[in-house]
N, C-alpha and C. Protein backbone atom coordinates (compact mmCIF):
# COMPACT_ATOMS: atom_id res chain seq x y z
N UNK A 1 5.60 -17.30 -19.38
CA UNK A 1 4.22 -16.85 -19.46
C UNK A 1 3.55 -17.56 -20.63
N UNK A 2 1.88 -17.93 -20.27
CA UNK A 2 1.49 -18.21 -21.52
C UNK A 2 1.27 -17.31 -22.79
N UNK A 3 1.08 -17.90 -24.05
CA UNK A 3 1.17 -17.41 -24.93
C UNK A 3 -0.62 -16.63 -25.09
N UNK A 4 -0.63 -15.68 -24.97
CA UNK A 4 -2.08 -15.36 -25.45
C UNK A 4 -3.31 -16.06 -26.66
N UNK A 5 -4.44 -15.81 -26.82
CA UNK A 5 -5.16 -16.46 -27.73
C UNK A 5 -4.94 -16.44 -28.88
N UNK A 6 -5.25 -16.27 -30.07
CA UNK A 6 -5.55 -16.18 -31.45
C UNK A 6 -6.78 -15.96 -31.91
N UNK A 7 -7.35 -15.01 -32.58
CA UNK A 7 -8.39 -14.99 -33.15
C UNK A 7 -8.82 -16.62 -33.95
N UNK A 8 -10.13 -16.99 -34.20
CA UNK A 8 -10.75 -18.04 -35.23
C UNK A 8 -11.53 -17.02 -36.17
N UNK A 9 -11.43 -17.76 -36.82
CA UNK A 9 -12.22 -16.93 -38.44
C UNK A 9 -13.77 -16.72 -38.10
N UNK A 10 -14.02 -15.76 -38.02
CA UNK A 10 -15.29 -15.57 -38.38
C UNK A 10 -15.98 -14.34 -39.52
N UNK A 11 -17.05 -14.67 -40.14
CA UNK A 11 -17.45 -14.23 -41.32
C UNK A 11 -18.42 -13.10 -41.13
N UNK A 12 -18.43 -12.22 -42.04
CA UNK A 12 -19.10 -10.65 -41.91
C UNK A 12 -19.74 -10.43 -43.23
N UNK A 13 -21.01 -9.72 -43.69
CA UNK A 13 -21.21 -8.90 -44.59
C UNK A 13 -22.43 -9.63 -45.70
N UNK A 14 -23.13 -9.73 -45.10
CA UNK A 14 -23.95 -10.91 -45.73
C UNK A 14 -25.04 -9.99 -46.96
N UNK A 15 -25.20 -10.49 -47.75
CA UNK A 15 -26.03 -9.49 -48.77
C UNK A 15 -27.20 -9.71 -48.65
N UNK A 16 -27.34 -11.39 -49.01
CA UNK A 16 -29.15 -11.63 -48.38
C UNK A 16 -29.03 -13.15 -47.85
N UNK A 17 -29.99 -13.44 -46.82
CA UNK A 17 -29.81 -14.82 -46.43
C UNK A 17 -29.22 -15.98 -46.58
N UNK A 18 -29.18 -15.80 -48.18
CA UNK A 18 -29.04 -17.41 -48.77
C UNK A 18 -27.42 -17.18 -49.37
N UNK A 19 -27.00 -15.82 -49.02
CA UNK A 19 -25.85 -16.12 -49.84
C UNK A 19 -24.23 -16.28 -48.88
N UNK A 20 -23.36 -16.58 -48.89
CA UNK A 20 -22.21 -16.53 -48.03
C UNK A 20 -21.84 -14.90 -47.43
N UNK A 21 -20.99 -14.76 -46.24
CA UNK A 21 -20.75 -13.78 -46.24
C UNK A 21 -19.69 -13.29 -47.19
N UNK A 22 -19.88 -12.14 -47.50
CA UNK A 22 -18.44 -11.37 -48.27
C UNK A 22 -17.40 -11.54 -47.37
N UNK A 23 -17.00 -10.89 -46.07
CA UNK A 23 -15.45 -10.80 -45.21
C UNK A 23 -15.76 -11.33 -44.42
N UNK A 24 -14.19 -11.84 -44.32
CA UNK A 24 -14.22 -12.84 -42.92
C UNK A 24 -12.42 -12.36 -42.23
N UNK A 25 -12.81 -12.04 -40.81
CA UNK A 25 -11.46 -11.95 -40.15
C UNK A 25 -11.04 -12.94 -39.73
N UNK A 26 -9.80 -13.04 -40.27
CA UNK A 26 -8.81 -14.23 -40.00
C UNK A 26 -8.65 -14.84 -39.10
N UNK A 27 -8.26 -16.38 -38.87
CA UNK A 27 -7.84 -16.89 -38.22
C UNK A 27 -6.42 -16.78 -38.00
N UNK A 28 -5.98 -16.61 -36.06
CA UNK A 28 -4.43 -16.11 -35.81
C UNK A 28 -4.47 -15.17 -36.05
N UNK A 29 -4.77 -14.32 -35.67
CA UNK A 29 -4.44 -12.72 -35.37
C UNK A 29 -4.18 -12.80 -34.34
N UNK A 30 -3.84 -11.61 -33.56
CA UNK A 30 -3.22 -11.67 -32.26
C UNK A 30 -4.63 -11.00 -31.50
N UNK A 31 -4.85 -10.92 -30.70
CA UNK A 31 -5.70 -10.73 -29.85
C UNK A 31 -5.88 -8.89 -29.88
N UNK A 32 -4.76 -8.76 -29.30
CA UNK A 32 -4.73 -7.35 -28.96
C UNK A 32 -4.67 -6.59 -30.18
N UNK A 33 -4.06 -6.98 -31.66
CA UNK A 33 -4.37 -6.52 -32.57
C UNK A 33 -5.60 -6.22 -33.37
N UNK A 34 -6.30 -7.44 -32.95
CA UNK A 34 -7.85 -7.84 -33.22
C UNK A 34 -8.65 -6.90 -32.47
N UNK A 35 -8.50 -6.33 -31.15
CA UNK A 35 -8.97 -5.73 -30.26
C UNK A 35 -8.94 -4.09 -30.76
N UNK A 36 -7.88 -3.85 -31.10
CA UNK A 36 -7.30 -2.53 -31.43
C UNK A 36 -8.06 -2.33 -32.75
N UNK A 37 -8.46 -2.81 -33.66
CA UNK A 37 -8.70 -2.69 -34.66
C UNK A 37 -10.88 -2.45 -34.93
N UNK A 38 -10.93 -3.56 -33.96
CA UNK A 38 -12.47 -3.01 -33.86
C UNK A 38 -12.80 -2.22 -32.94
N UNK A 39 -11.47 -1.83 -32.10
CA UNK A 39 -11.62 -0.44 -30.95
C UNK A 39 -11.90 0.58 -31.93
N UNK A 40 -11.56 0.92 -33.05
CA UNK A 40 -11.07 1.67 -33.36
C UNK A 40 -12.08 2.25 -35.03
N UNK A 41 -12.51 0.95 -35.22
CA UNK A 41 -13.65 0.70 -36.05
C UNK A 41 -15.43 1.53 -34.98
N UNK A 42 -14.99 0.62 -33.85
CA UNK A 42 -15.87 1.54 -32.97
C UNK A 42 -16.35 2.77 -32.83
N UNK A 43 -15.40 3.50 -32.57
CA UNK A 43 -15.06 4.80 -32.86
C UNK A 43 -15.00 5.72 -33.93
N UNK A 44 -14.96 4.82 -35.00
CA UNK A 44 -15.31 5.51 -35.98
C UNK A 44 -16.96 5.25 -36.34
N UNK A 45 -17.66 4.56 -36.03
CA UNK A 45 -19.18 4.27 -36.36
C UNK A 45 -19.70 4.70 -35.35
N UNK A 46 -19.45 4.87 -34.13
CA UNK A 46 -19.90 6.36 -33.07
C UNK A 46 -19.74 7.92 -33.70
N UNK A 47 -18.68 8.48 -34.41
CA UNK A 47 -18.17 9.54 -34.77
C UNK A 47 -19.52 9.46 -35.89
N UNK A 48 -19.60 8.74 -36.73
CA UNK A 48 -20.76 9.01 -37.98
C UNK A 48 -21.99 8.89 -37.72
N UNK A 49 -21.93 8.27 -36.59
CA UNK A 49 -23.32 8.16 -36.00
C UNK A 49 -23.76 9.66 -35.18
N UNK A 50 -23.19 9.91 -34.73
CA UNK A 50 -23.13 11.27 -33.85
C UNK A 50 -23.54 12.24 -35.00
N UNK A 51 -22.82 12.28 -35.97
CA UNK A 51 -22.67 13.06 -36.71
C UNK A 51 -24.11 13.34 -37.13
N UNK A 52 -24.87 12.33 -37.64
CA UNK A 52 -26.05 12.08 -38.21
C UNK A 52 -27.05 12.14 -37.72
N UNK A 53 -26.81 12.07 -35.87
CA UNK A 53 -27.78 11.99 -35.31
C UNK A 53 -27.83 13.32 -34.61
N UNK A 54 -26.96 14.54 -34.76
CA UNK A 54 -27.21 15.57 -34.76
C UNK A 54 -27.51 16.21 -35.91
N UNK A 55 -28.03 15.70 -37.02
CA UNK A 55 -28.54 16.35 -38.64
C UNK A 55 -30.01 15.83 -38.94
N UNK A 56 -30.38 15.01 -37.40
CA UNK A 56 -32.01 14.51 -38.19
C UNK A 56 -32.92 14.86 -37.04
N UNK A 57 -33.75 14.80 -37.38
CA UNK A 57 -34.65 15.22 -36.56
C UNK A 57 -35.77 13.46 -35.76
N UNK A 58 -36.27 13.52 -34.63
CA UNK A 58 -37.00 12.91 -33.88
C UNK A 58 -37.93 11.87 -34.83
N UNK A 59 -38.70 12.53 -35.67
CA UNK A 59 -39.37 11.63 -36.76
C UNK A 59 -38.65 10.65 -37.63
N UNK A 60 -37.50 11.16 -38.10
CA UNK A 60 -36.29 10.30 -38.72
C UNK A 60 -35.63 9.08 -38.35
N UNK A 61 -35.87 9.34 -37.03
CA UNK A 61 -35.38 8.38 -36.01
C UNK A 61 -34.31 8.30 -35.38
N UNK A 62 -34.10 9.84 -34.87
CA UNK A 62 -33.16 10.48 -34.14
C UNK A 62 -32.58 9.32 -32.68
N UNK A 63 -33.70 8.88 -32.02
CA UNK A 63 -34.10 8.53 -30.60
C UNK A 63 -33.39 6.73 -30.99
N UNK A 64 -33.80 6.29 -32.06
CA UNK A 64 -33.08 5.13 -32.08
C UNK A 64 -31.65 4.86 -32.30
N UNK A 65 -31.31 6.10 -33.13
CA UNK A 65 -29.76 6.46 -33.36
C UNK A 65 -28.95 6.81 -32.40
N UNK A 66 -29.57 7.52 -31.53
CA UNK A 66 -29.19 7.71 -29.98
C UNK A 66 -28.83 6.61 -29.37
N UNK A 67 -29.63 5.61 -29.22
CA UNK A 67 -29.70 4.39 -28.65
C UNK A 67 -28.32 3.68 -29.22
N UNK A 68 -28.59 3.56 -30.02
CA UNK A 68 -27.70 2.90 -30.89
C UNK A 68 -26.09 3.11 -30.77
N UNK A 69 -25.93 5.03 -30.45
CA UNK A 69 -24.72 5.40 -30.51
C UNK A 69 -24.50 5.33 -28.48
N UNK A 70 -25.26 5.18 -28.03
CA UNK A 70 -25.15 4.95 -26.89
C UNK A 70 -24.53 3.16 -26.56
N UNK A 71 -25.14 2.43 -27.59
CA UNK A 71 -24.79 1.04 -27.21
C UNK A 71 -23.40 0.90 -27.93
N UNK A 72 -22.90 1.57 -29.06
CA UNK A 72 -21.74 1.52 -29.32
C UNK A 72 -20.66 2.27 -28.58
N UNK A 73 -20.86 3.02 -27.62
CA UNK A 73 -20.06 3.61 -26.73
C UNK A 73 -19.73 2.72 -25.51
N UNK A 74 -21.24 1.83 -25.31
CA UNK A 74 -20.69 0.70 -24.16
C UNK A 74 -19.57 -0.06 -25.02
N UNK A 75 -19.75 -0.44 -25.91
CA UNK A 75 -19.14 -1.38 -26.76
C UNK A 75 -17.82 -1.37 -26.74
N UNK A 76 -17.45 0.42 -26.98
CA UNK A 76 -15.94 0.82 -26.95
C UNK A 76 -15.27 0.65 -25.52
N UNK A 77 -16.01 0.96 -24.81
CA UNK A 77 -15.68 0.92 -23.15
C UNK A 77 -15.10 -0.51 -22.65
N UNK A 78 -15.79 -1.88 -23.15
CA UNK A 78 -15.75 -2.81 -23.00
C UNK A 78 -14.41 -3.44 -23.99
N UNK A 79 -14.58 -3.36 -25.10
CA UNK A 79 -12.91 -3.26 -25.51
C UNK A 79 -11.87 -2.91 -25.39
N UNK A 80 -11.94 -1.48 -24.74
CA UNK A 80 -10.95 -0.97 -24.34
C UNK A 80 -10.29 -1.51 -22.69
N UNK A 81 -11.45 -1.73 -22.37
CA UNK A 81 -11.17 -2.26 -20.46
C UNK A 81 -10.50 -4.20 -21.06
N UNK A 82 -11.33 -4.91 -21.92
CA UNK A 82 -10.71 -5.86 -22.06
C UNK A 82 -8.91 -5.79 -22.80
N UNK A 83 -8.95 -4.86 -23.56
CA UNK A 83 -7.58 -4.51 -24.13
C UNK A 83 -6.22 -4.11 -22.89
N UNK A 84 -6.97 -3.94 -21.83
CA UNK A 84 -6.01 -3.41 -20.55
C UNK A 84 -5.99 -4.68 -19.72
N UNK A 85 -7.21 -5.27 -20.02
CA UNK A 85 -6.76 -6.69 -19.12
C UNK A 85 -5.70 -7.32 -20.04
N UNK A 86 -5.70 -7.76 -21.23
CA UNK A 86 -4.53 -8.45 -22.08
C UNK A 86 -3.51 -7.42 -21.85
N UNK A 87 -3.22 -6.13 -21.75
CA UNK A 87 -2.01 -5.71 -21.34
C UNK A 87 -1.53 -5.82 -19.85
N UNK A 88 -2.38 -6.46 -19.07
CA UNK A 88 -2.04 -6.58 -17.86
C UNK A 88 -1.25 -8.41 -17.79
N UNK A 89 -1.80 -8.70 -18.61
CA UNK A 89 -1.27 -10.10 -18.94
C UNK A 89 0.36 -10.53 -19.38
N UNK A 90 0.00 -9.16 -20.44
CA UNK A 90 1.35 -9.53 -20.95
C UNK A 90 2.51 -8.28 -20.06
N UNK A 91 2.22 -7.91 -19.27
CA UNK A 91 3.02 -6.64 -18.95
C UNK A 91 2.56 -7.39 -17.10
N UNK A 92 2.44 -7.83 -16.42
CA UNK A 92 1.74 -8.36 -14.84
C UNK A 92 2.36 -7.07 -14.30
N UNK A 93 1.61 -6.52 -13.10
CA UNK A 93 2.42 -5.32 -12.62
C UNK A 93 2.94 -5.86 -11.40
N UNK A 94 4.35 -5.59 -10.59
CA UNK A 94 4.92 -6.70 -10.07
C UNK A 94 3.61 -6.62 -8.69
N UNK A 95 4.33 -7.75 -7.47
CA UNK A 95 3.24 -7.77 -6.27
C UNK A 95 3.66 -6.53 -5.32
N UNK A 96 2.94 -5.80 -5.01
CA UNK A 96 3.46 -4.85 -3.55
C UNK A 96 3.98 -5.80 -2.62
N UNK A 97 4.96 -4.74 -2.19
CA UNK A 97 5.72 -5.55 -0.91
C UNK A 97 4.41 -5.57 0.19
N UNK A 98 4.96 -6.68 0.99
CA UNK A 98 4.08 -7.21 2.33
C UNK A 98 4.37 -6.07 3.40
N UNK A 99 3.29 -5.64 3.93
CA UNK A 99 2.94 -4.85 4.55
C UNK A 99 3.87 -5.43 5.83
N UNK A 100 4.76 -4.25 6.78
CA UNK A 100 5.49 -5.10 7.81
C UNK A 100 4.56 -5.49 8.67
N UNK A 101 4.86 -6.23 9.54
CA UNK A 101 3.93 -6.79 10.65
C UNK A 101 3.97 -5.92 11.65
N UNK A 102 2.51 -5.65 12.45
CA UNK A 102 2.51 -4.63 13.46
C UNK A 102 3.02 -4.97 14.71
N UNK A 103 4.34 -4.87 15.12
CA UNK A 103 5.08 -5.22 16.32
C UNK A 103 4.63 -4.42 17.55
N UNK A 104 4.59 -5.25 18.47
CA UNK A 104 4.08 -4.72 19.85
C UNK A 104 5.03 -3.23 20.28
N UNK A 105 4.47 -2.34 20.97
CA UNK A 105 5.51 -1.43 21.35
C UNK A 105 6.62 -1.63 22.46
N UNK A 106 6.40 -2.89 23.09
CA UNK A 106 7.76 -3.24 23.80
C UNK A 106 9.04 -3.54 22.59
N UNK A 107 8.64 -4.30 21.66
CA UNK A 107 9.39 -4.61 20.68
C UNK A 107 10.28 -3.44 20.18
N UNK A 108 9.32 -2.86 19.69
CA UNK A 108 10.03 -1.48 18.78
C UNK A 108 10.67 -0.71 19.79
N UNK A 109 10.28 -0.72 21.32
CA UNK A 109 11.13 0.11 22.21
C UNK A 109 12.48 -0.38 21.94
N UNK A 110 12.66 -2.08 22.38
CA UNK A 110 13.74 -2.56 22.19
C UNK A 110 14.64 -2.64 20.79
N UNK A 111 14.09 -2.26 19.93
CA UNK A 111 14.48 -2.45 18.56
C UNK A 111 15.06 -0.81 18.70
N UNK A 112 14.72 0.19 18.76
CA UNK A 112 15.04 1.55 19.05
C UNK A 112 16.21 1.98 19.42
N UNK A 113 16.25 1.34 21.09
CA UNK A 113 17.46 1.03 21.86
C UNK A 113 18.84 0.07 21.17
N UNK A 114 18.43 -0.83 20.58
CA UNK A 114 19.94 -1.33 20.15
C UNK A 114 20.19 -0.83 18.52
N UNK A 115 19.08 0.00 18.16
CA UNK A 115 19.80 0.78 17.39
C UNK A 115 20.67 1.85 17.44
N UNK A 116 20.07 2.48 18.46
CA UNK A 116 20.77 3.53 19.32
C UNK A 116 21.93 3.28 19.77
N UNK A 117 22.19 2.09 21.05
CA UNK A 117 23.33 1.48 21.12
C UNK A 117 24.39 1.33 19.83
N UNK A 118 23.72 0.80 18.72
CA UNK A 118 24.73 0.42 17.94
C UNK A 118 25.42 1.77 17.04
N UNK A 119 24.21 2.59 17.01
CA UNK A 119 24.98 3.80 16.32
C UNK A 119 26.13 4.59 17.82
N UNK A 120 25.74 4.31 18.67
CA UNK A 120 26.65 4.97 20.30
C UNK A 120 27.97 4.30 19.74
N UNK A 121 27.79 2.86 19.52
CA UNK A 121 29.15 2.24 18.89
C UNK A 121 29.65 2.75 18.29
N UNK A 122 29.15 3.00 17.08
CA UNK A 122 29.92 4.10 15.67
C UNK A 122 30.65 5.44 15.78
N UNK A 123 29.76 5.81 16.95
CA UNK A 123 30.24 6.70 16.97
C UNK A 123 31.64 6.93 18.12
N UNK A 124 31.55 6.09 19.23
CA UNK A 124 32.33 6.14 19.78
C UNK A 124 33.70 5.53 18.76
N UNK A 125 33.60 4.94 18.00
CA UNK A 125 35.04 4.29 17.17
C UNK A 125 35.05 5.49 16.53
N UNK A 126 34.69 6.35 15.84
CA UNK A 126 34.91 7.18 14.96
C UNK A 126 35.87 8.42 15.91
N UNK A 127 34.97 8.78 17.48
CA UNK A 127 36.22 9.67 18.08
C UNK A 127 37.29 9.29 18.70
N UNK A 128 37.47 7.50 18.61
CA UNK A 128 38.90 7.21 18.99
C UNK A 128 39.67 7.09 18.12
N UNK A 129 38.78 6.61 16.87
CA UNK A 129 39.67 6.73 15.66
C UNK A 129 40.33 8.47 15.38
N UNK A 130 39.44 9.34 15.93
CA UNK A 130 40.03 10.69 15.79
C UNK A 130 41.02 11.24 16.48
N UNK A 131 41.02 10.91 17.53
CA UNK A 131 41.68 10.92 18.81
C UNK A 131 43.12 10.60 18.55
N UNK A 132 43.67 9.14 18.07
CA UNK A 132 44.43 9.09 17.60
C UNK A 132 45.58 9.22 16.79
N UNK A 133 44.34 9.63 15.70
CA UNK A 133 44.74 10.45 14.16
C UNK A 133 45.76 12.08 15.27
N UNK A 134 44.79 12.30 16.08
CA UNK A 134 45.63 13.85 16.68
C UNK A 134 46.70 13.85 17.39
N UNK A 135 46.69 12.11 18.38
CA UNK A 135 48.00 12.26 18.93
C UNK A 135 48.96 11.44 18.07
N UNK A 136 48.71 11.35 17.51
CA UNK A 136 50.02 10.13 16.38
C UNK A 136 50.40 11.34 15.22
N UNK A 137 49.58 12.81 15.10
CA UNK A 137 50.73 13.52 14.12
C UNK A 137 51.85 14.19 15.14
């Protein structure tokens, strides 16, 4: 199997225009670690957001915070569904077996019958085999 991606560095936290960002997430991380980690960051800036946006009122700017905690909920949804595709990657779930082929009913009559036959076989060896067993003690 191939080897999954790697994160590239990219930079976060800017103070004002002109200046560099403060953090930057690494280059080579693993994907799914990378994934898990702003899943999870997600979730926590929904939780404070919620929080806040049940403590203010409409004038405050309740309605944009809403918005907001609404677009970070798509956000989580979308990480989390991509986090199941990379586990589907690394985990493939095997193929379902092939559906049998729909055989005509003459077929299966005949398929029926020499099963039948063949268990008639079995069974007939089994009461000569018994048969024997009674006159040979």
């Amino acid at each position: 199997m191939k080897a999954l991606p790697l994160t590239r560095s990219a930079t976060f936290g800017s103070i004002s225009p002109n200046s560099p960002d403060l953090f930057e997430v690494a280059d080579g991380v693993t994907l799914d670690a990378a994934l898990e980690t702003a899943s999870n960051l997600t979730e926590g800036a929904i939780d404070i957001a919620r929080s806040i946006g049940c403590r203010i009122s409409r004038s405050e700017g309740s309605a944009e915070l809403w918005a907001a905690i609404h677009a970070l909920e798509s956000v989580a949804a979308i990480l989390e569904a991509i986090q199941g595709g990379l586990l589907e990657l690394e985990h493939p779930k095997p193929d379902p077996a092939p559906e049998p082929a729909n055989a005509d009913p003459e077929t299966l009559r005949r398929v029926w019958i020499d099963m039948a036959k063949m268990a008639a076989d079995e069974l007939a060896k089994l009461d000569r085999a018994g048969e024997s067993k009674e006159g040979g003690q």
